[in-house]
C-alpha atoms as a PDB file:
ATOM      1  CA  UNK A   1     -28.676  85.370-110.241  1.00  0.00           C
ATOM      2  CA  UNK A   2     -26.053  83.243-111.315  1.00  0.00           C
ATOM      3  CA  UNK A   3     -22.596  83.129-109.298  1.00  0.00           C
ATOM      4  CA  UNK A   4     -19.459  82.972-112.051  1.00  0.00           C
ATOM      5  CA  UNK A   5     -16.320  80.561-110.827  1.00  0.00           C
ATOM      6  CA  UNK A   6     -12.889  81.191-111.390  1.00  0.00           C
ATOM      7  CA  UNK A   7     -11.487  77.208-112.815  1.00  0.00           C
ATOM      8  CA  UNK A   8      -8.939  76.379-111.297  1.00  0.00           C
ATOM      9  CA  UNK A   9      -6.273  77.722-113.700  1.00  0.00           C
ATOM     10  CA  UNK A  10      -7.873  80.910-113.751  1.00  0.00           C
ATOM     11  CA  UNK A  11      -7.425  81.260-109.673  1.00  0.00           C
ATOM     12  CA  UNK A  12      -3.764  80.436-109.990  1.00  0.00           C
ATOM     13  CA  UNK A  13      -2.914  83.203-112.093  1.00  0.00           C
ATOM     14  CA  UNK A  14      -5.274  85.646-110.805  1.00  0.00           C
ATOM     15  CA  UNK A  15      -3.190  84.794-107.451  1.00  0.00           C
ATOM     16  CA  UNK A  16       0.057  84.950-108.703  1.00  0.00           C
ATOM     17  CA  UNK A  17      -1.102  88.248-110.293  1.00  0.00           C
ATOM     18  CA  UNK A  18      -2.016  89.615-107.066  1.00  0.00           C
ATOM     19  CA  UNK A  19       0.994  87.950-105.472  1.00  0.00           C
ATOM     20  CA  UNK A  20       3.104  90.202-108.023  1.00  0.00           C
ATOM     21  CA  UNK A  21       0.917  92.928-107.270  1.00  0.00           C
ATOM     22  CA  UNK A  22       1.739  92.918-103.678  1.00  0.00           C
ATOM     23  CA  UNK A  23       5.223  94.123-104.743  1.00  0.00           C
ATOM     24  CA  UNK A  24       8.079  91.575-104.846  1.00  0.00           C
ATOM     25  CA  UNK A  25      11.809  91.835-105.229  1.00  0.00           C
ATOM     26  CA  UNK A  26      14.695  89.358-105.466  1.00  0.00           C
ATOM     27  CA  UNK A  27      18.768  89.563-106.336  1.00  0.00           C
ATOM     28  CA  UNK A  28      21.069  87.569-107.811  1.00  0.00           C
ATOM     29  CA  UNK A  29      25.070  87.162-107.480  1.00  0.00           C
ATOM     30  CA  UNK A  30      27.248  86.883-110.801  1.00  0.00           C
ATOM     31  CA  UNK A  31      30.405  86.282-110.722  1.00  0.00           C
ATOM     32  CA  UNK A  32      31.351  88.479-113.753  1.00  0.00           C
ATOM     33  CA  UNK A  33      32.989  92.232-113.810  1.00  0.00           C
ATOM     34  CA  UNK A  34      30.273  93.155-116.135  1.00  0.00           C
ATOM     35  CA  UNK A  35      26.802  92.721-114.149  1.00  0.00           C
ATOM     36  CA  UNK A  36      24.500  91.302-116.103  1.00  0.00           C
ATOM     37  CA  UNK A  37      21.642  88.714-115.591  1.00  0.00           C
ATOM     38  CA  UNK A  38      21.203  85.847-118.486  1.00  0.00           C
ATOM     39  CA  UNK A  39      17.192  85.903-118.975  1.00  0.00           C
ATOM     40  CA  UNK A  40      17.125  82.326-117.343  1.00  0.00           C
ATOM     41  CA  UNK A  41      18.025  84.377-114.264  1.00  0.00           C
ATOM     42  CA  UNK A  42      14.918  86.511-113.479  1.00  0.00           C
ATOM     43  CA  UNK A  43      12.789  84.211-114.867  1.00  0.00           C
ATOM     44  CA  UNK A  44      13.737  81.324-112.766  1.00  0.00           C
ATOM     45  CA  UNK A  45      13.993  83.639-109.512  1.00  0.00           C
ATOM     46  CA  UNK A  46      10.319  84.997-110.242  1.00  0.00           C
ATOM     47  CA  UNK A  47       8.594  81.534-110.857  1.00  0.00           C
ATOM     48  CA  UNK A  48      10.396  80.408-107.362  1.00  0.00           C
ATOM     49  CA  UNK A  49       8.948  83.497-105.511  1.00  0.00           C
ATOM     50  CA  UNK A  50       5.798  83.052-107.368  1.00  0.00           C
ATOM     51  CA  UNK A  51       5.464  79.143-105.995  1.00  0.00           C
ATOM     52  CA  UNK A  52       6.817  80.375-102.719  1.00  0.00           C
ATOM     53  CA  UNK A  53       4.234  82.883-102.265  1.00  0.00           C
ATOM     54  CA  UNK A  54       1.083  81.296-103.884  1.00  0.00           C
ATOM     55  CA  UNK A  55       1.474  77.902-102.729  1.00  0.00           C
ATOM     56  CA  UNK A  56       1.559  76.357-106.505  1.00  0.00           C
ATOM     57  CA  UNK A  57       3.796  74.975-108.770  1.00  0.00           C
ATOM     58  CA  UNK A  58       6.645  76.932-109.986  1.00  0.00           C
ATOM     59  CA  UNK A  59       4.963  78.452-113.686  1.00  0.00           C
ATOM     60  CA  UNK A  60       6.471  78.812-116.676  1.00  0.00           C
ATOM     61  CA  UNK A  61       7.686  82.193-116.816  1.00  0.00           C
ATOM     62  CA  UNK A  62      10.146  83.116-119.840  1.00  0.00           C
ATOM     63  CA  UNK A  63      11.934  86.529-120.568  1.00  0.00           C
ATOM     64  CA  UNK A  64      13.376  87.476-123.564  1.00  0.00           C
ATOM     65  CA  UNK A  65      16.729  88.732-122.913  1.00  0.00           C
ATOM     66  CA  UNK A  66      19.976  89.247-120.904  1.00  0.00           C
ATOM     67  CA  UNK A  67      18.995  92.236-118.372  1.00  0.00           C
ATOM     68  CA  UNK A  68      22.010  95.041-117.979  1.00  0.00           C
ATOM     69  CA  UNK A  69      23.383  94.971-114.495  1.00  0.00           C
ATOM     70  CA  UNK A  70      22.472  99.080-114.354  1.00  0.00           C
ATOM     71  CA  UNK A  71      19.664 100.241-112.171  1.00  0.00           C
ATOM     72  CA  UNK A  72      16.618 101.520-113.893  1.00  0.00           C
ATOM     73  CA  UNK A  73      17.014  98.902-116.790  1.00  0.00           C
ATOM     74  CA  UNK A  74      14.238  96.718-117.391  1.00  0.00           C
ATOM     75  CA  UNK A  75      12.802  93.494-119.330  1.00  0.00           C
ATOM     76  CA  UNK A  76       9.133  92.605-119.735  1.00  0.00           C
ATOM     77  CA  UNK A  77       8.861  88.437-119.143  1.00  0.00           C
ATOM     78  CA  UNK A  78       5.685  86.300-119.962  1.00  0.00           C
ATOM     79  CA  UNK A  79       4.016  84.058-117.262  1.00  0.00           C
ATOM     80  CA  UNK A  80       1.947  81.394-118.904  1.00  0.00           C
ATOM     81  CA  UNK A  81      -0.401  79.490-116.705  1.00  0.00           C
ATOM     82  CA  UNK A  82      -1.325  76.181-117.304  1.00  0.00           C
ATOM     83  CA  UNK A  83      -4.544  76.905-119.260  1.00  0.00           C
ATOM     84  CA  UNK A  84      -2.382  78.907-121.357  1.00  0.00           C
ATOM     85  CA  UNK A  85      -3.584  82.398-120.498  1.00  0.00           C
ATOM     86  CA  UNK A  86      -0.141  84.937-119.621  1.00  0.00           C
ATOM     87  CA  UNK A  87       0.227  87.480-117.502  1.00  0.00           C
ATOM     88  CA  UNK A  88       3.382  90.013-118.478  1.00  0.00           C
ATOM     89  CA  UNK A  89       5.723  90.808-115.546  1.00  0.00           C
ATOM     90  CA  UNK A  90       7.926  93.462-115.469  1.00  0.00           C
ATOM     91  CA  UNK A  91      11.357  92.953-113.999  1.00  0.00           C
ATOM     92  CA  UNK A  92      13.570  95.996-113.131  1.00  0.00           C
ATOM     93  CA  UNK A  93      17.129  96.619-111.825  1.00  0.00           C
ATOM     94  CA  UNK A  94      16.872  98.358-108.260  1.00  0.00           C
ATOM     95  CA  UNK A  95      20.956  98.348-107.578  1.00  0.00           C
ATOM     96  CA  UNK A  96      23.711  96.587-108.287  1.00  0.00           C
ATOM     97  CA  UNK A  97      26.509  95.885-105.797  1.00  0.00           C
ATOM     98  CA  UNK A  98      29.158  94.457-107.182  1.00  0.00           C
ATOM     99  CA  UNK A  99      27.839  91.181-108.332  1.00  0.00           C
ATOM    100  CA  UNK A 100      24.837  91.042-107.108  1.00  0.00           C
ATOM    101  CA  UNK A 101      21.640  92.418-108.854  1.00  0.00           C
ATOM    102  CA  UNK A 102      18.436  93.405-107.106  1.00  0.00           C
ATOM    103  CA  UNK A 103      15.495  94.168-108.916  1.00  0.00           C
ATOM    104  CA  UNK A 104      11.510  94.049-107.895  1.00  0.00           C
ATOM    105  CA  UNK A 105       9.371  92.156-110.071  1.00  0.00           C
ATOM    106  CA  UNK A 106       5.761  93.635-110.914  1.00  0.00           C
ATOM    107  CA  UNK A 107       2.698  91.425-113.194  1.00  0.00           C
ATOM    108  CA  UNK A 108       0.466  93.647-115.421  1.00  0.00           C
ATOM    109  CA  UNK A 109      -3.241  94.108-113.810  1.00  0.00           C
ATOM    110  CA  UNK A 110      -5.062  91.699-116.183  1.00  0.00           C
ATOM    111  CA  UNK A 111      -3.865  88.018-117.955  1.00  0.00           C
ATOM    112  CA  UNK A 112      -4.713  87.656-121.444  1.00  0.00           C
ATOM    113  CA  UNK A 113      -6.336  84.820-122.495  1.00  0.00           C
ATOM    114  CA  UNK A 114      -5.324  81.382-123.550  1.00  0.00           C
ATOM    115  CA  UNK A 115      -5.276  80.879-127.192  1.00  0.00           C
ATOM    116  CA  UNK A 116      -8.417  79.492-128.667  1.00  0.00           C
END
C-alpha cells in the first residue's frame, strides 16, 4: 500500500493551519482617537506569529480591509502559501483599550488549492 507525502509546500501550510488552529492572538497600538487597524496591520502581525510559531518564512497573508477598533468586529484575510494554495484566516477584535487592539486570529480547517 502506497504511503502519500505532503511536498513541502503542502506541510507548511498544513502547519501554519494547525499553528492557527492552536488558537493565537496578537494587539496592536494606534495612535488615533478612533481605533481602527489599516488591513496591513493584522496581516503583517499574523504572518510574524505564523513564522514565529512554524519555524518558516513569514507568508503572504493579505486582508481586505481596515478592521473597526470595536470588539466582536471581524475581517476574513487570505494566506497564500508558496505553491499557491490559501488558507482563509479569520481575524477578530477581542478588546480595545484605548489604542491598542487585541484580537485572536483563527485559519479555516482545510486550504484550497493552488490554481491549476
Amino acid at each position: 500500500m502506497p504511503i502519500s507525502r505532503l511536498s513541502t509546500a503542502a506541510w507548511s501550510i498544513a502547519a501554519m493551519t494547525g499553528a492557527l488552529l492552536a488558537g493565537c492572538s496578537g494587539s496592536v497600538s494606534i495612535g488615533n482617537t478612533d481605533p481602527e487597524l489599516s488591513a496591513d496591520k493584522p496581516a503583517t502581525t499574523v504572518g510574524k506569529k505564523l513564522a514565529a510559531m512554524t519555524g518558516q518564512p513569514v507568508p503572504d497573508v493579505t486582508c481586505p480591509g481596515d478592521l473597526a477598533g470595536k470588539a466582536g468586529t471581524t475581517t476574513r484575510c487570505t494566506l497564500t502559501a508558496g505553491d499557491g494554495s490559501t488558507v482563509g484566516v479569520t481575524v477578530t477584535v477581542t478588546s480595545v483599550d484605548g489604542s491598542r487592539i487585541n484580537f485572536d486570529i483563527e485559519a479555516d480547517d482545510t486550504a484550497s488549492p493552488a490554481p491549476s
